[in-house]
Protein backbone atom coordinates (compact mmCIF):
# COMPACT_ATOMS: atom_id res chain seq x y z
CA UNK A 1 123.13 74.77 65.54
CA UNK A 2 122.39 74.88 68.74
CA UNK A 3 120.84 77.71 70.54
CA UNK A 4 121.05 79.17 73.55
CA UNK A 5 117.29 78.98 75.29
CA UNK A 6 118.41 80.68 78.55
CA UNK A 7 116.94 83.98 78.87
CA UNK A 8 118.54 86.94 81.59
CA UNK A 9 116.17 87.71 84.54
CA UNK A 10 116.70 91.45 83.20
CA UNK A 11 115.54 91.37 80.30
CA UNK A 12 111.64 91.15 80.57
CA UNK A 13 112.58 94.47 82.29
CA UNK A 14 114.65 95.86 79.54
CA UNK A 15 112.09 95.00 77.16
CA UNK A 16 109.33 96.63 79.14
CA UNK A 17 111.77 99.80 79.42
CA UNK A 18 112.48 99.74 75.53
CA UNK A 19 108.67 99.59 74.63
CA UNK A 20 107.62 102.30 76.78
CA UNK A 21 104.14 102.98 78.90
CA UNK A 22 102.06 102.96 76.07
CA UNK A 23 102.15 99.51 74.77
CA UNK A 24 101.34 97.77 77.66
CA UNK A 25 98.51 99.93 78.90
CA UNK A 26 97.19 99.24 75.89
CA UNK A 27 97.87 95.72 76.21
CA UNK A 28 96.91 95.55 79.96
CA UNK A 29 92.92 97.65 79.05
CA UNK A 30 92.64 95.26 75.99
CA UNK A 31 93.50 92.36 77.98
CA UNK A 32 91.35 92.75 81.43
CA UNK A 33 88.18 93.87 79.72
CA UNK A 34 88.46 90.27 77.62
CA UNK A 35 89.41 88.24 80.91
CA UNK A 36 86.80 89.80 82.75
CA UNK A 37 83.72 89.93 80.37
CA UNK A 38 85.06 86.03 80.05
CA UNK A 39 84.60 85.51 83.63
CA UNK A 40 81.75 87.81 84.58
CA UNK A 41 79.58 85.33 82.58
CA UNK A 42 77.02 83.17 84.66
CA UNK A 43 78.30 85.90 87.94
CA UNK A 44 75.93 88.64 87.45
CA UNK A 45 73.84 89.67 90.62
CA UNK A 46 70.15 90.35 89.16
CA UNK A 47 71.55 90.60 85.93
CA UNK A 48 74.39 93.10 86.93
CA UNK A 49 78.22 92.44 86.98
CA UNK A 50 79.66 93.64 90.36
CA UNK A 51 82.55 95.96 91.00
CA UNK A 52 84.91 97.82 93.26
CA UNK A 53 86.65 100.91 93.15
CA UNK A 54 89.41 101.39 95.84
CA UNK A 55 92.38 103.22 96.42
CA UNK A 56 95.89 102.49 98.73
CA UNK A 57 99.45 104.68 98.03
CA UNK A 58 102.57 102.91 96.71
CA UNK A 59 106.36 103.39 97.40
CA UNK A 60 108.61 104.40 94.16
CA UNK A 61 111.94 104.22 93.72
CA UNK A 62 113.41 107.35 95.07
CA UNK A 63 114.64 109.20 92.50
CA UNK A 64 114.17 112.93 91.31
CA UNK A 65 111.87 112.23 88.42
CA UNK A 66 109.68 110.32 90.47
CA UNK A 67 109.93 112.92 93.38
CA UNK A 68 108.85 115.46 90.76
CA UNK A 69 105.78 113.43 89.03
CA UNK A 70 104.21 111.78 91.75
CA UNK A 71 105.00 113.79 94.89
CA UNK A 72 105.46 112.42 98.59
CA UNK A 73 104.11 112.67 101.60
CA UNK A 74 104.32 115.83 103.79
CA UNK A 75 103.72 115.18 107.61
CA UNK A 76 102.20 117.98 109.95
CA UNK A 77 105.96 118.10 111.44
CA UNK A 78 106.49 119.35 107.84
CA UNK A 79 109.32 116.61 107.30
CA UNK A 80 108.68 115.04 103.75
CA UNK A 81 108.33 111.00 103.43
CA UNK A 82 111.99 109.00 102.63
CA UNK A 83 110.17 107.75 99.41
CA UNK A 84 107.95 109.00 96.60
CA UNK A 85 104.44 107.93 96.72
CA UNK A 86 101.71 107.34 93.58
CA UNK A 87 98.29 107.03 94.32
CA UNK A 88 96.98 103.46 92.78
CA UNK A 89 93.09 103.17 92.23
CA UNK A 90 91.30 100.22 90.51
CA UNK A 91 88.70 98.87 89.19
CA UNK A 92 87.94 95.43 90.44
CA UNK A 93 85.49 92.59 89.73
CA UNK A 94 83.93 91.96 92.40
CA UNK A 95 83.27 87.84 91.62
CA UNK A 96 86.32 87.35 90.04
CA UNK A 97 88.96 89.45 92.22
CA UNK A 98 89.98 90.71 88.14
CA UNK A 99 90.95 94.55 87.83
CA UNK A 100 89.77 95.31 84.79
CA UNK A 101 91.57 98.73 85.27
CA UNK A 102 94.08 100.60 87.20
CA UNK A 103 94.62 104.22 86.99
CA UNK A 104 98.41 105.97 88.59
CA UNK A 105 98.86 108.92 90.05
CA UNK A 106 100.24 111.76 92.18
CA UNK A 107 100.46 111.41 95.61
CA UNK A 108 98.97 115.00 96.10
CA UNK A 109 95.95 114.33 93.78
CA UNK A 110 92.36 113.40 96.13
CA UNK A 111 91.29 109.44 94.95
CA UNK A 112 87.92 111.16 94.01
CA UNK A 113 89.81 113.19 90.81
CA UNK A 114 91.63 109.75 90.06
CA UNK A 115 88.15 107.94 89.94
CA UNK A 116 86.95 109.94 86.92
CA UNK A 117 89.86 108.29 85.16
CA UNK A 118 88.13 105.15 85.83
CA UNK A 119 84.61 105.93 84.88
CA UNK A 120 84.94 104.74 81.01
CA UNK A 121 85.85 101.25 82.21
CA UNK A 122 82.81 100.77 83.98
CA UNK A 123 80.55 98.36 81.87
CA UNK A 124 76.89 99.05 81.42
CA UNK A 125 74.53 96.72 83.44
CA UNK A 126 76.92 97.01 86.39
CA UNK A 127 76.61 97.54 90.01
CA UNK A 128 80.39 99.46 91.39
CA UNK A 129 80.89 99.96 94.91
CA UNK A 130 82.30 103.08 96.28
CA UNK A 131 83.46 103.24 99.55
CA UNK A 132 82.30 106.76 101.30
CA UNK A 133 85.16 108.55 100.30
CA UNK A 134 83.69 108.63 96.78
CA UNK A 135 80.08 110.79 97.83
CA UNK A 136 79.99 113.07 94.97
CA UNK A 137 77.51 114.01 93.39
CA UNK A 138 79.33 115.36 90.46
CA UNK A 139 81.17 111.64 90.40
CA UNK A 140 78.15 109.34 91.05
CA UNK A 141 76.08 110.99 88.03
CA UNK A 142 79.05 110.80 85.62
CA UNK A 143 79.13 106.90 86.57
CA UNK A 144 75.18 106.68 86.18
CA UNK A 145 74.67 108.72 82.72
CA UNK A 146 78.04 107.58 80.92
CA UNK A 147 76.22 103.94 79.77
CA UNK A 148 72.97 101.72 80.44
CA UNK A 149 71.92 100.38 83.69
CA UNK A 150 75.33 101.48 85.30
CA UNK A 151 74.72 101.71 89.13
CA UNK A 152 76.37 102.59 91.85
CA UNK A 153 76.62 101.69 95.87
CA UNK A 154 77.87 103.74 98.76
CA UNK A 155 77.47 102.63 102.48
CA UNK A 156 75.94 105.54 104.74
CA UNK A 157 77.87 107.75 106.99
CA UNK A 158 78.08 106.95 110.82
């Protein structure tokens, strides 16, 4: 019997609809942490692994669901973006270009609130760099207490 190997372009997509979020977030933290503590080996900088935390905004498709989770952006002409927007932050090795993890989010929601999503996936003996955005105190000593030897870098203000 012959079978047919040819597989639909939809249907990786289908899939990923039928399992759901969960699965593969769970796949996707598992996954990252193992690539990157692979990689991260003989990378260290003084004995720490070095990371990034940054932001940007994505484009959705426009549809009411997405309107209603993830919000859009309001201009000061108070005329509301074509497309729904989700705030994207990640965590990202800084030797290896890697995320090790990605946090979604409203549109409406300040990247400092998104960061503490990110906090448990930094590893201990780690230096993460914040970009200036991030000065919080409330932020920087959640990063600092929640492990060993995590540190943390901001650049001054001009």
């Amino acid at each position: 019997d012959e079978i047919n190997t040819d597989i639909a372009k939809s249907a990786l997509t289908q899939a990923r609809q039928r399992l759901g979020q969960e699965p593969l977030s769970q796949l996707f933290g598992m996954s990252a942490a193992v690539w990157d503590q692979r990689h991260q080996q003989g990378r260290s900088w003084r004995g720490l692994a070095r990371y990034a935390v940054d932001g940007s905004t994505l484009r959705t498709a426009d549809t009411q669901d997405n309107r209603e989770h993830f919000g859009a952006q309001e201009y000061a002409s108070g005329a509301v973006a074509s497309y729904p927007q989700m705030r994207l932050l990640t965590l990202t090795s800084l030797s290896t270009h890697l995320v090790r993890d990605a946090v979604f989010g409203e549109y409406g929601k300040n990247e400092m609130r998104h960061a503490k999503d990110l906090l448990a996936a930094i590893p201990d003996h780690s230096l993460t760099v914040f970009d200036k955005g991030f000065l919080s105190a409330e932020l920087l000593l959640q990063v600092q207490s929640a492990g060993t030897a995590r540190h943390w870098l901001i650049p001054a203000r001009s």
